[in-house]
C-alpha atoms as a PDB file:
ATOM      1  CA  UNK A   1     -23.375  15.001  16.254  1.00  0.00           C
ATOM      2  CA  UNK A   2     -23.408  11.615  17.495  1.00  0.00           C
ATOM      3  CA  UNK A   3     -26.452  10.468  19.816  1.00  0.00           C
ATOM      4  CA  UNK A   4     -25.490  10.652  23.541  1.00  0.00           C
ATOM      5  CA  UNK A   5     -24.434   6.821  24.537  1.00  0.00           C
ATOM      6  CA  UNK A   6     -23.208   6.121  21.054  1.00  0.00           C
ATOM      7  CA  UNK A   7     -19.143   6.103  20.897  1.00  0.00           C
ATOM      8  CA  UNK A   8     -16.847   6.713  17.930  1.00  0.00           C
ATOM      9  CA  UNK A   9     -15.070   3.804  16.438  1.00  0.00           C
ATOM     10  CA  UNK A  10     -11.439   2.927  16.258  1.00  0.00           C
ATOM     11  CA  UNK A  11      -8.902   4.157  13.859  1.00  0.00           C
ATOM     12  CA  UNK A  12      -9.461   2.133  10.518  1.00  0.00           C
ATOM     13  CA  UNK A  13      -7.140  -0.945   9.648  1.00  0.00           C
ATOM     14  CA  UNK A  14      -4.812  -1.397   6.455  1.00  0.00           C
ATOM     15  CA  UNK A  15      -7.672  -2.762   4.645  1.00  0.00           C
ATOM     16  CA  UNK A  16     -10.132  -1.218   1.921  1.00  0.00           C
ATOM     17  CA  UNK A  17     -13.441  -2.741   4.242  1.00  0.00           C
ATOM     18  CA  UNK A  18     -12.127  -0.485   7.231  1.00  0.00           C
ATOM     19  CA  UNK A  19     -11.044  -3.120   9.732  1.00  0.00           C
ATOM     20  CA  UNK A  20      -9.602  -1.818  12.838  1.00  0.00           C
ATOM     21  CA  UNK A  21      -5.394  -0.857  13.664  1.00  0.00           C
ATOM     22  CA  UNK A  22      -6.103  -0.458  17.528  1.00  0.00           C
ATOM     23  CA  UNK A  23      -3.782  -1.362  20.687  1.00  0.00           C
ATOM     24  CA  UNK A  24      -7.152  -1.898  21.797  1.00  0.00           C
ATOM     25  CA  UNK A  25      -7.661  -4.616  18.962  1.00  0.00           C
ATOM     26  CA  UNK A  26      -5.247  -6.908  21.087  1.00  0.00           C
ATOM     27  CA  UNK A  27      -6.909  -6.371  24.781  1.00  0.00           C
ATOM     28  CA  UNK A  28      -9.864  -4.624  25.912  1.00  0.00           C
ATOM     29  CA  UNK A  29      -8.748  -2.756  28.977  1.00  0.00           C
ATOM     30  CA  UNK A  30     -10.389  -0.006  31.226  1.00  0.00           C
ATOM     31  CA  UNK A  31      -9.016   2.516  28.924  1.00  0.00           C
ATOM     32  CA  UNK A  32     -10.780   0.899  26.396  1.00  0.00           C
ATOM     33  CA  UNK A  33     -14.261   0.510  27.635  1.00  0.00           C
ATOM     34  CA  UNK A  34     -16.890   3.119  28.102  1.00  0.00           C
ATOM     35  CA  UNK A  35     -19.823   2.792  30.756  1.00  0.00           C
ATOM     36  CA  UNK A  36     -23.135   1.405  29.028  1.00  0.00           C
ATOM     37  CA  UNK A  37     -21.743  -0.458  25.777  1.00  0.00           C
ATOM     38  CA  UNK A  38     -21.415  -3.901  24.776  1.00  0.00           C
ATOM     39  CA  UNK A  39     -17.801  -4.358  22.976  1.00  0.00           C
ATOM     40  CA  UNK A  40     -17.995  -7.557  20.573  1.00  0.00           C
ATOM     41  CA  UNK A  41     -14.640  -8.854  18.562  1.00  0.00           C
ATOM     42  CA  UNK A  42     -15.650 -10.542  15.158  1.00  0.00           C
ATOM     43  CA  UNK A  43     -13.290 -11.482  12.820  1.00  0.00           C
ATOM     44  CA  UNK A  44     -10.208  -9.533  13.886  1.00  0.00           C
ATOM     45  CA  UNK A  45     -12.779  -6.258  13.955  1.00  0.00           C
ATOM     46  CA  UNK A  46     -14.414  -4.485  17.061  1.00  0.00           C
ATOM     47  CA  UNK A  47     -17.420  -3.102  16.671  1.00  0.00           C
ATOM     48  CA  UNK A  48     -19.190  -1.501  19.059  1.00  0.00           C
ATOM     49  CA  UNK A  49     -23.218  -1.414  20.340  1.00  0.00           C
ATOM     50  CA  UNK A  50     -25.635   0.396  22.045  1.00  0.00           C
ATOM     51  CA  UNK A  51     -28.448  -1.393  23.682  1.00  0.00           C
ATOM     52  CA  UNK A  52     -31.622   1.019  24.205  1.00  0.00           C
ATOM     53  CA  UNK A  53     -35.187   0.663  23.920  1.00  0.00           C
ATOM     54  CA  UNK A  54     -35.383  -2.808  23.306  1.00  0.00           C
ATOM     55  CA  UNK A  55     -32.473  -4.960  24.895  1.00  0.00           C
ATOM     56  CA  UNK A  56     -33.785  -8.616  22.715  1.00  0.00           C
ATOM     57  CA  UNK A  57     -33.413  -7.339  19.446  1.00  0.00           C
ATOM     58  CA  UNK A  58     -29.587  -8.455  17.933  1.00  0.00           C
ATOM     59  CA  UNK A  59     -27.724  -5.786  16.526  1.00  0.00           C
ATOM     60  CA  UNK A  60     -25.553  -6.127  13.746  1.00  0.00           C
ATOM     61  CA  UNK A  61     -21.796  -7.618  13.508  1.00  0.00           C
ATOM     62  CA  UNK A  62     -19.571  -8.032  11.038  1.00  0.00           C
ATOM     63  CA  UNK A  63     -20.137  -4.485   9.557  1.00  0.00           C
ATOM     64  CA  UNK A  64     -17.552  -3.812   6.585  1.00  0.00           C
ATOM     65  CA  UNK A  65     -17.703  -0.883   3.685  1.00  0.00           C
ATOM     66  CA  UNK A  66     -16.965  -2.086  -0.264  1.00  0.00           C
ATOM     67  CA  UNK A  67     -16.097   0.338  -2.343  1.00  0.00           C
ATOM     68  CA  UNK A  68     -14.793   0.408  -6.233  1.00  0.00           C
ATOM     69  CA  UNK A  69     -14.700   3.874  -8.283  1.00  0.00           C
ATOM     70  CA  UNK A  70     -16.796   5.263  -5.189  1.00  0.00           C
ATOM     71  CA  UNK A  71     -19.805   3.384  -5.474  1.00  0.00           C
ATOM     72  CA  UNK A  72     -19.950   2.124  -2.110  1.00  0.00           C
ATOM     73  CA  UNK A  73     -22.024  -0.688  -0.436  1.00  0.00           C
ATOM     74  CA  UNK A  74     -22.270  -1.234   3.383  1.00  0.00           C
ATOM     75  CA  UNK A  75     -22.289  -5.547   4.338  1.00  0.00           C
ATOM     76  CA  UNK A  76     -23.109  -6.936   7.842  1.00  0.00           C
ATOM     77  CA  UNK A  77     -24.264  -9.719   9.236  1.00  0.00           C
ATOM     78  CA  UNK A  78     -27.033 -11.913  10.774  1.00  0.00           C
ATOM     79  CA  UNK A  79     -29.911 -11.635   8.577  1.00  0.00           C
ATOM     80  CA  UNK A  80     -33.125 -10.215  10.641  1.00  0.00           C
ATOM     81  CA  UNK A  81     -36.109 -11.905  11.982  1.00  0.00           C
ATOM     82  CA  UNK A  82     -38.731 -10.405  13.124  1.00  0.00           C
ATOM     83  CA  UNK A  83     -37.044  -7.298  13.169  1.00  0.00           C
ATOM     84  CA  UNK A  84     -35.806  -4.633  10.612  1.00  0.00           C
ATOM     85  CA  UNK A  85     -32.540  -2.596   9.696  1.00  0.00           C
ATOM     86  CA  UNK A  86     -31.932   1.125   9.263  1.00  0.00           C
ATOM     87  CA  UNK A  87     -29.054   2.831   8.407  1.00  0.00           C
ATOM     88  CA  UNK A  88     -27.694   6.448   9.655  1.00  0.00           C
ATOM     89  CA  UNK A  89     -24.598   7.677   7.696  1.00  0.00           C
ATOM     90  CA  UNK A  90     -22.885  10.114  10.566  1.00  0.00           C
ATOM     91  CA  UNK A  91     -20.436  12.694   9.122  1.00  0.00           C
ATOM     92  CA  UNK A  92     -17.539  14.378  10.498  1.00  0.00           C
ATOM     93  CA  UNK A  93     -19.238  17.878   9.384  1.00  0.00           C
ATOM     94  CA  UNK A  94     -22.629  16.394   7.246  1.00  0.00           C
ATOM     95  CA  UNK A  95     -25.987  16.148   8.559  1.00  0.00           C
ATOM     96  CA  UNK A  96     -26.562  12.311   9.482  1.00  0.00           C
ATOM     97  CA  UNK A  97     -28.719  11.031   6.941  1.00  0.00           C
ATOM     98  CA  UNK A  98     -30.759   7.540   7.178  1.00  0.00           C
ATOM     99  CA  UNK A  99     -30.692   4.544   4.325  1.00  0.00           C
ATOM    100  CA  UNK A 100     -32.685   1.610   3.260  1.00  0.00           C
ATOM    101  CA  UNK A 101     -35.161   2.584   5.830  1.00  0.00           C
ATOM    102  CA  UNK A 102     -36.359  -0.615   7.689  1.00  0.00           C
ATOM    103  CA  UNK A 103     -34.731  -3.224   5.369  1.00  0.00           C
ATOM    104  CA  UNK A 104     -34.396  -6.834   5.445  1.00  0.00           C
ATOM    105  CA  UNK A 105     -31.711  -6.959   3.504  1.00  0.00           C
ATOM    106  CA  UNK A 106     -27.845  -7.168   4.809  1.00  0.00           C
ATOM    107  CA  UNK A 107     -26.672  -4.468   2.814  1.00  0.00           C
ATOM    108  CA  UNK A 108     -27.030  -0.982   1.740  1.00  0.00           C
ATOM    109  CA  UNK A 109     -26.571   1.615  -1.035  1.00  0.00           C
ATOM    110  CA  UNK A 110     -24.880   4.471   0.503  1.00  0.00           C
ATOM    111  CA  UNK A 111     -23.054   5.837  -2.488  1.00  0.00           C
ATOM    112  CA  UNK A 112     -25.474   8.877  -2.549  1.00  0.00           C
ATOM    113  CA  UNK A 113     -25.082  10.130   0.761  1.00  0.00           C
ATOM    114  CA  UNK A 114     -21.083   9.792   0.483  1.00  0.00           C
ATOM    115  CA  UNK A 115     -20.903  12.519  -1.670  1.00  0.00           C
ATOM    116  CA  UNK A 116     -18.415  14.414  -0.297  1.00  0.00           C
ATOM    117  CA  UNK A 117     -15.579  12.426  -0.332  1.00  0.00           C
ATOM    118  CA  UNK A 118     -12.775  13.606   1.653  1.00  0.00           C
ATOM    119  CA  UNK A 119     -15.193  13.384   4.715  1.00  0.00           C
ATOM    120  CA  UNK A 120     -14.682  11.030   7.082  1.00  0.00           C
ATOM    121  CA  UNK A 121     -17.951   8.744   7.525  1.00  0.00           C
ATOM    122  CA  UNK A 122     -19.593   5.887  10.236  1.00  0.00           C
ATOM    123  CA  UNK A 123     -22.286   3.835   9.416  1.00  0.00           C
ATOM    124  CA  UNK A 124     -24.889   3.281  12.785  1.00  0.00           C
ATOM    125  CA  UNK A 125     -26.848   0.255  11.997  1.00  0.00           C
ATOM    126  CA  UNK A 126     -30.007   0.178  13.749  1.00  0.00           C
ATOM    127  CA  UNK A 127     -32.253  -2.403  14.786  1.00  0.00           C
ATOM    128  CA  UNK A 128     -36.098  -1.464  15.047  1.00  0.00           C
ATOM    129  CA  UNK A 129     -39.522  -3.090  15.050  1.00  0.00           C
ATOM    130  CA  UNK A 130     -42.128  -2.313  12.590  1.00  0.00           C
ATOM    131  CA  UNK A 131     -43.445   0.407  15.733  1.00  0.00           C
ATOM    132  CA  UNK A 132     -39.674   0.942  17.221  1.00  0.00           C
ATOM    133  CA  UNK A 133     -39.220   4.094  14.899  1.00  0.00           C
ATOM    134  CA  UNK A 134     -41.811   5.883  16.281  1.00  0.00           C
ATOM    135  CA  UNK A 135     -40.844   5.063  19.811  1.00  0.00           C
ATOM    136  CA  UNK A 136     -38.533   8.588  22.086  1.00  0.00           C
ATOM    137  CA  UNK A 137     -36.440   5.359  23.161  1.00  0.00           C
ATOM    138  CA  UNK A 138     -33.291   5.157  21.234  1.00  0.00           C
ATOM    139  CA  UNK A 139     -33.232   1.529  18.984  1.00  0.00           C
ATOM    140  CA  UNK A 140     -30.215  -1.174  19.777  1.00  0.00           C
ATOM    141  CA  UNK A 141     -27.624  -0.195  17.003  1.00  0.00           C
ATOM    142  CA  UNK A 142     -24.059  -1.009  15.657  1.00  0.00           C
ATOM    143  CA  UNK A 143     -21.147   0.836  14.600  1.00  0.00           C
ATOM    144  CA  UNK A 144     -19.436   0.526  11.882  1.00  0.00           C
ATOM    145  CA  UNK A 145     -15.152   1.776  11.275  1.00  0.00           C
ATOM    146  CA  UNK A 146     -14.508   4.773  10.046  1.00  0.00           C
ATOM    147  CA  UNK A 147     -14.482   5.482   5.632  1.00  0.00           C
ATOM    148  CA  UNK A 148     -13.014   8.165   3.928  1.00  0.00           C
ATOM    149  CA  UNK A 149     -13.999   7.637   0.326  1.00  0.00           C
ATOM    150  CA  UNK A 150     -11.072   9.264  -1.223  1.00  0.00           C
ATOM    151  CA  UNK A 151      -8.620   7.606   0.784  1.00  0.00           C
ATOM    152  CA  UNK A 152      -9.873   3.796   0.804  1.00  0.00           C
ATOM    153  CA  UNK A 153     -11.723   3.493  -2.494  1.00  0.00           C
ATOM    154  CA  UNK A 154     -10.512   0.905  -4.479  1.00  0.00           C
ATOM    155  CA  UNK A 155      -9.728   2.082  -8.310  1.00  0.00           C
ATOM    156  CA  UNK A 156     -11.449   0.058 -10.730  1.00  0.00           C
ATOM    157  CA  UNK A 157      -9.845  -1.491 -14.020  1.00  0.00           C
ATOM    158  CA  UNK A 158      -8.718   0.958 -16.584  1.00  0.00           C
ATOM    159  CA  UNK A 159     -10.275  -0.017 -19.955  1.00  0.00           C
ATOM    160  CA  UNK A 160      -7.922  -0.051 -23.086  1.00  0.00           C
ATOM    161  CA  UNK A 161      -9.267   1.424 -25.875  1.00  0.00           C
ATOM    162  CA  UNK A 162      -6.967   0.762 -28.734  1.00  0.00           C
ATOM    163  CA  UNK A 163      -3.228  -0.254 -28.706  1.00  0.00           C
ATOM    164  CA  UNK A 164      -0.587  -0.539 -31.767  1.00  0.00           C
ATOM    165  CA  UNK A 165       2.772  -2.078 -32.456  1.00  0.00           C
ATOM    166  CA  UNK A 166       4.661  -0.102 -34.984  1.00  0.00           C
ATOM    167  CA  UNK A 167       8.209  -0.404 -35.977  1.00  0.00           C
ATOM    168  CA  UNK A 168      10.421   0.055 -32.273  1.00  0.00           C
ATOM    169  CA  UNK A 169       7.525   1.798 -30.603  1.00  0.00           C
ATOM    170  CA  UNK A 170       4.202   0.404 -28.569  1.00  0.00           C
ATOM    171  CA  UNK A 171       1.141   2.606 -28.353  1.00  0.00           C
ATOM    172  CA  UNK A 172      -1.421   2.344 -25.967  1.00  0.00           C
ATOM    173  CA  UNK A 173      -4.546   4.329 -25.177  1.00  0.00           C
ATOM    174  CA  UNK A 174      -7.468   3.956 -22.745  1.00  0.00           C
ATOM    175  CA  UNK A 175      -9.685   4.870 -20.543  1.00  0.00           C
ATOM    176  CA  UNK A 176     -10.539   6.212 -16.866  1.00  0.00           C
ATOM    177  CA  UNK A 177     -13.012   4.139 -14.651  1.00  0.00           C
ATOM    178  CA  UNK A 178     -16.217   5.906 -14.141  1.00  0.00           C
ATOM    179  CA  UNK A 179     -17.837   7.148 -10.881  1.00  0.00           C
ATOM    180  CA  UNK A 180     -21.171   7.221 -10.235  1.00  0.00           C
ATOM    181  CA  UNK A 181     -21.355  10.969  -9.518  1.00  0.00           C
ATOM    182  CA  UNK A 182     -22.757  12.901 -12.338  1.00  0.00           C
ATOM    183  CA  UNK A 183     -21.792  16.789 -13.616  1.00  0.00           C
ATOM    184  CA  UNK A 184     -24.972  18.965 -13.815  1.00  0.00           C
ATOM    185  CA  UNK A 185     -25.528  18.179 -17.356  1.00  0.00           C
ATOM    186  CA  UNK A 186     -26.025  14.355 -16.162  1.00  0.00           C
ATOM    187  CA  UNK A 187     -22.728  12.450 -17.569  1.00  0.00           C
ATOM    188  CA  UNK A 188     -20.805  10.463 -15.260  1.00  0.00           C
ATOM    189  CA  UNK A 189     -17.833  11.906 -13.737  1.00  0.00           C
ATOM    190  CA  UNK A 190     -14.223   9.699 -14.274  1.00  0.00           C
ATOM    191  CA  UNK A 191     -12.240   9.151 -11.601  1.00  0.00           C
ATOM    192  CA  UNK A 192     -10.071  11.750 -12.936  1.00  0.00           C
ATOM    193  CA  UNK A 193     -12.309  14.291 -12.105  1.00  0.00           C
ATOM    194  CA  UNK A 194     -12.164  13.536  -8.474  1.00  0.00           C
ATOM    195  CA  UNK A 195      -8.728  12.473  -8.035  1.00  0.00           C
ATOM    196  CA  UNK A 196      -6.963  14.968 -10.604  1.00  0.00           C
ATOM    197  CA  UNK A 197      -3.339  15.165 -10.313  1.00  0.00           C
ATOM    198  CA  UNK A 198      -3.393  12.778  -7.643  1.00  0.00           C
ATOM    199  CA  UNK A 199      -3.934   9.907 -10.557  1.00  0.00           C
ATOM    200  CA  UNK A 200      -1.366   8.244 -12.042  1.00  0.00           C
ATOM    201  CA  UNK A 201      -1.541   4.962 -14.201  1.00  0.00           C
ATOM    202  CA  UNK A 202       1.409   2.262 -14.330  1.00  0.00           C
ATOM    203  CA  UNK A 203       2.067   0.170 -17.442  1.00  0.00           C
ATOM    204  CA  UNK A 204       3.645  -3.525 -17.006  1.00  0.00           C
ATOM    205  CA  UNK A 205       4.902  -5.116 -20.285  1.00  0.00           C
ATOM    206  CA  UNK A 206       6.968  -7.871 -21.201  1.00  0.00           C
ATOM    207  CA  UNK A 207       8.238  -9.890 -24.208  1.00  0.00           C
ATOM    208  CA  UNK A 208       5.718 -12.329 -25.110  1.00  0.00           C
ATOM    209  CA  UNK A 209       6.567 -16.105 -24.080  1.00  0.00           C
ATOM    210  CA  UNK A 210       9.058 -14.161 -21.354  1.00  0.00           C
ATOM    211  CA  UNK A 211       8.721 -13.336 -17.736  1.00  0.00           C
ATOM    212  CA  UNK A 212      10.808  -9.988 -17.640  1.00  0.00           C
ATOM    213  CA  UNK A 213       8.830  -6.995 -17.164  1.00  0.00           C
ATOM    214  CA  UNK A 214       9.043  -3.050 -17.586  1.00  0.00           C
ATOM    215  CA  UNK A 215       7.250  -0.625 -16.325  1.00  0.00           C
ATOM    216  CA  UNK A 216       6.081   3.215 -17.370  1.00  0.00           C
ATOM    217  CA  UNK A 217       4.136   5.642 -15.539  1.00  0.00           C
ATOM    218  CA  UNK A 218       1.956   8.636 -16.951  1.00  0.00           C
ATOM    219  CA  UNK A 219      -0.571  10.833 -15.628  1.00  0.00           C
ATOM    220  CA  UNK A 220      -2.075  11.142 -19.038  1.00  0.00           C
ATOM    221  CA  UNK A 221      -4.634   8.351 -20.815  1.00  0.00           C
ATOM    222  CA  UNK A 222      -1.647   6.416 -23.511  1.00  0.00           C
ATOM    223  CA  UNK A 223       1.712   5.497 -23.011  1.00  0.00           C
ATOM    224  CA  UNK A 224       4.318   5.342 -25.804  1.00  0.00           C
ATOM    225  CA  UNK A 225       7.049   3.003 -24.717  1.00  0.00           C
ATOM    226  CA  UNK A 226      10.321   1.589 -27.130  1.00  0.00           C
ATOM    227  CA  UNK A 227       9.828  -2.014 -28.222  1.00  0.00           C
ATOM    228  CA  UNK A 228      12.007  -4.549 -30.493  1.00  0.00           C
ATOM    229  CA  UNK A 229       9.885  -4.386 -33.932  1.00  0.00           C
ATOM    230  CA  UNK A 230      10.993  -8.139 -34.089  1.00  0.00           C
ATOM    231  CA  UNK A 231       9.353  -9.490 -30.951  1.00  0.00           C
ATOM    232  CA  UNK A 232       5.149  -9.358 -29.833  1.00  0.00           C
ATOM    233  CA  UNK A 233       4.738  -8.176 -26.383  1.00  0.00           C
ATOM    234  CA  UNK A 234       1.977  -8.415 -23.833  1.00  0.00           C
ATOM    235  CA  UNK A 235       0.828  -5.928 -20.954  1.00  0.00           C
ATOM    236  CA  UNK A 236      -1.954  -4.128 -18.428  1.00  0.00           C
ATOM    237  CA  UNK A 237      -2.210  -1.321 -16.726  1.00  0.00           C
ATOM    238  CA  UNK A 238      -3.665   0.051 -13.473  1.00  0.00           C
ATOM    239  CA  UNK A 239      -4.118   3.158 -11.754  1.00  0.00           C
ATOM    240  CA  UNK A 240      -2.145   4.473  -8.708  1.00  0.00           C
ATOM    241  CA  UNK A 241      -2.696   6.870  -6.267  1.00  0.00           C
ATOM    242  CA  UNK A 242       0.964   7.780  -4.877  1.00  0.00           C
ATOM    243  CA  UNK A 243      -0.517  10.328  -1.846  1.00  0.00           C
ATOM    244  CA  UNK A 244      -2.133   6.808  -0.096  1.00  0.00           C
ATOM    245  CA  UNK A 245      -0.379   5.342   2.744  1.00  0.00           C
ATOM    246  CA  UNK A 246      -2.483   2.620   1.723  1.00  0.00           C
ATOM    247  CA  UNK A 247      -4.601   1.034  -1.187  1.00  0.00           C
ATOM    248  CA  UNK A 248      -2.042   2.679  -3.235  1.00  0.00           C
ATOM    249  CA  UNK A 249      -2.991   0.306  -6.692  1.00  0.00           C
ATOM    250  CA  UNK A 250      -5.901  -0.401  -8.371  1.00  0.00           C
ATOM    251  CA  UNK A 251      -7.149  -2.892 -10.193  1.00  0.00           C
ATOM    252  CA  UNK A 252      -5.619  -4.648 -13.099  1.00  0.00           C
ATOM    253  CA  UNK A 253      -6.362  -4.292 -16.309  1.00  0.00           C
ATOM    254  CA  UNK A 254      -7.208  -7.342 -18.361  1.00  0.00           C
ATOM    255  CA  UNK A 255      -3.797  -8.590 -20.532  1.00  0.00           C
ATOM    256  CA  UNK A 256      -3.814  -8.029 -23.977  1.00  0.00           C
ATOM    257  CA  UNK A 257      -0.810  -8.984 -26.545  1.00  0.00           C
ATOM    258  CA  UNK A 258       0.391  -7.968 -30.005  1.00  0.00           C
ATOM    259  CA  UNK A 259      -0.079  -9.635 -32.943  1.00  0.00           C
ATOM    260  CA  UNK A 260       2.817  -8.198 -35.240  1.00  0.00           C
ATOM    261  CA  UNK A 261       4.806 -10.975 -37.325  1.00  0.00           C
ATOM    262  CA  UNK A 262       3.245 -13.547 -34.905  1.00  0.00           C
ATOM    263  CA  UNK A 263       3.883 -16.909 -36.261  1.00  0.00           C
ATOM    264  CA  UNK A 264       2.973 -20.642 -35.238  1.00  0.00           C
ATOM    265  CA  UNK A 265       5.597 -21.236 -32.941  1.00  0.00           C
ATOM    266  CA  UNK A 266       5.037 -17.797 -31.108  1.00  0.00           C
ATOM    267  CA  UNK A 267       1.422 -18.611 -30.983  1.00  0.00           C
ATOM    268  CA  UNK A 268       1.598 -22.145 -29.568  1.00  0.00           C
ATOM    269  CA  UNK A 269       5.335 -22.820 -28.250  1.00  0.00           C
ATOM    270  CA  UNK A 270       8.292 -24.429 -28.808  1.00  0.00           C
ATOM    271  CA  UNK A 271       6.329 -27.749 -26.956  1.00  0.00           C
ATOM    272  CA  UNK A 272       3.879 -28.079 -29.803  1.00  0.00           C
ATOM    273  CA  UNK A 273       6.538 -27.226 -32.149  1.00  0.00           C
ATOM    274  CA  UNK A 274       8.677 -30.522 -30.649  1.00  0.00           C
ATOM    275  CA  UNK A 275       5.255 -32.932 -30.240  1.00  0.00           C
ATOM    276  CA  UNK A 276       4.661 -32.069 -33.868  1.00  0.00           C
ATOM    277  CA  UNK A 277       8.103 -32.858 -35.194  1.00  0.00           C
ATOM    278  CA  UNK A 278       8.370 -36.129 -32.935  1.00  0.00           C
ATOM    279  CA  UNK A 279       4.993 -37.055 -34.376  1.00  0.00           C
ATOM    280  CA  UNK A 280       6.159 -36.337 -38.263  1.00  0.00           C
ATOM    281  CA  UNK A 281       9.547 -38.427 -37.867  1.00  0.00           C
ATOM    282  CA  UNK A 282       7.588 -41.394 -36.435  1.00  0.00           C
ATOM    283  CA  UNK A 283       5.283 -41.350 -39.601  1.00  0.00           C
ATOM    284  CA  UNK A 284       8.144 -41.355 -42.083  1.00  0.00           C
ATOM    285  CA  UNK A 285       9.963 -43.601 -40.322  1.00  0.00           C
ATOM    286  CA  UNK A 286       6.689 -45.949 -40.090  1.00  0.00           C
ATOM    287  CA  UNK A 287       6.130 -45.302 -43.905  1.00  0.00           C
ATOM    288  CA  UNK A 288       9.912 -46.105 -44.503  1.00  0.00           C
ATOM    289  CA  UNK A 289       9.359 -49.115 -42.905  1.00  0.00           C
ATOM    290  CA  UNK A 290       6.533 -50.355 -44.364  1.00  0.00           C
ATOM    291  CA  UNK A 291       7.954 -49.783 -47.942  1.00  0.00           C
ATOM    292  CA  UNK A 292      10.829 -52.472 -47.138  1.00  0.00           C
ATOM    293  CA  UNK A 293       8.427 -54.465 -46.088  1.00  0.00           C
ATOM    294  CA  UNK A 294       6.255 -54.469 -48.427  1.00  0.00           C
ATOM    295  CA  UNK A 295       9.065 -54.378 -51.243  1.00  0.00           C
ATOM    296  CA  UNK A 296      10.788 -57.590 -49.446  1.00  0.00           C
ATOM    297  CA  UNK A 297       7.660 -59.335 -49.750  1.00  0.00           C
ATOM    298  CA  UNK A 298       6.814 -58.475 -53.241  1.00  0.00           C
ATOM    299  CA  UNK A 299      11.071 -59.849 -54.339  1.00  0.00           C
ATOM    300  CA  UNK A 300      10.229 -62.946 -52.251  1.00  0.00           C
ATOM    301  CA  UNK A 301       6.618 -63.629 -54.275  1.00  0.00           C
ATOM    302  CA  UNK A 302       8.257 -63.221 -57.697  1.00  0.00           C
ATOM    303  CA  UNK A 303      11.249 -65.560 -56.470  1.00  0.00           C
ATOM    304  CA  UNK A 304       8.128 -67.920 -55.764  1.00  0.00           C
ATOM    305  CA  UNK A 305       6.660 -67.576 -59.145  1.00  0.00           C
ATOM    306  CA  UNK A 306       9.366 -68.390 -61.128  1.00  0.00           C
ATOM    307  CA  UNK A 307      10.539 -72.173 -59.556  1.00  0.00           C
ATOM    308  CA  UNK A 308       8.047 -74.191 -61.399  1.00  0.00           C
ATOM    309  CA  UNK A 309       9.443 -72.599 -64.797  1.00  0.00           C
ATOM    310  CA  UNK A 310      13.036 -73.901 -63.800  1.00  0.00           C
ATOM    311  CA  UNK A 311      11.865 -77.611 -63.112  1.00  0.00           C
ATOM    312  CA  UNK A 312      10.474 -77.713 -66.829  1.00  0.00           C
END
């Protein structure tokens, strides 16, 4: 499948981009090497190349896969001069398929061709010439780490559609990320759809103003947890996938709190509560002030008033 001279790439690393967990990571021995390729370490991640054709050209480093609710976007590094960038998805079973055909750009849309996602993918990263494509010489290229799409996807943010606070009980529903894959009649699949009973989604909530939390897990879209009626609460969710060794939890959903008897000082805090009371005694006790003042002066004025009537 793969072109002779190219080599497959190292086990991936603990690490959604597909970095590299290799003894080989730490020393590059004789075991290690192969005849013919050029072994570069960048950023704690080996990746190999293939110089052919034309030995000038750079190839590319720093190769890394993103990926959120399986849209998936290959990264590398330098940007080209005088040169291009193709890409060639190789497949454990798939027919390699090329992407963003002599680019300039550093990265590449390769959500398409990842279609089947429980296959295990490399990116080849080739650097041509406006002419090298139509040259029998194979072009200097990169490799990137293996990706598995269902296994190292990150899952995106649940979104919470409604939520309610009723008597002792908390309701909350929302909503699966989308994909970008689409059913035949053109809507998006959910992550759901792909992941199935593999999917689970974790609430954290806690007592608002409090640090404690609790947790529920469902497999379904709401949770129904028991609450004091008394008290607001705040919480998010995210999704899980418990078969991963890693990239187990998604993202986090943005917090959202309850409203239900919420009153000034659960709103701002006991601090504002104390800054305004500090603020109100000084004010009275100004005004208190001021008033014996004022009413010392006005005794002493009248006092002053009535002499000259006494010396008559």
């Amino acid at each position: 499948m793969s072109p002779e001279g190219r080599t497959q790439p190292f086990p991936p690393k603990e690490h959604f981009q597909v970095a590299i967990n290799s003894k080989c990571l730490m020393k590059l021995n004789n075991d290690c090497r192969e005849p013919g390729i050029t072994y570069n370490r960048t950023d704690g991640t080996l990746l190999f190349s293939v110089f052919k054709g034309n030995p000038e050209l750079p190839t590319a480093v720093n190769i890394t896969w993103s990926s959120i609710n399986f849209k998936t976007i290959l990264q590398w590094q330098p940007k080209p001069s005088g040169y291009f960038y193709t890409v060639e998805i190789h497949g454990q079973i798939s027919d390699t398929k090329k992407k963003c055909i002599m680019t300039t750009e550093t990265e590449c849309d390769v959500t398409d061709v990842l279609r089947n996602v429980k296959e295990t993918y490399t990116a080849h990263i080739l650097s041509v010439t406006s002419s090298g494509m139509d040259n029998f010489e194979e072009p200097p290229f990169a490799v990137s780490e293996k990706f598995t799409p269902y296994s190292q996807t990150v899952l995106g943010k649940p979104e919470i559609q409604n939520y309610t606070q009723k008597d002792s009980k908390l309701n909350i529903v929302f909503q699966d990320p989308l994909t970008p894959y689409t059913f035949p009649n053109g809507s998006f699949q959910s992550i759901r759809d792909i992941f199935q009973h593999d999917l689970e989604y974790k609430l954290y909530y806690w007592k608002d103003q409090s640090s404690g939390k609790k947790d529920a897990i469902t497999k379904s879209q709401k949770f129904e947890v028991s609450v004091e009626n008394t008290k607001n609460y705040c919480f998010y969710i995210q999704g899980i996938i418990p078969s991963r060794r890693e990239n187990r939890y998604g993202q986090e959903s943005m917090v959202l709190c309850t409203s239900i008897g919420r009153n000034i000082l659960d709103e701002y805090g006991a601090e504002v509560f104390i800054i305004i009371a500090v603020i109100a005694i000084a004010v009275i006790t100004l005004a208190i002030v001021l008033s014996v003042i004022l009413c010392k002066r006005k005794k002493a004025k009248a006092a002053r008033e009535k002499e000259p009537l006494n010396g008559v």
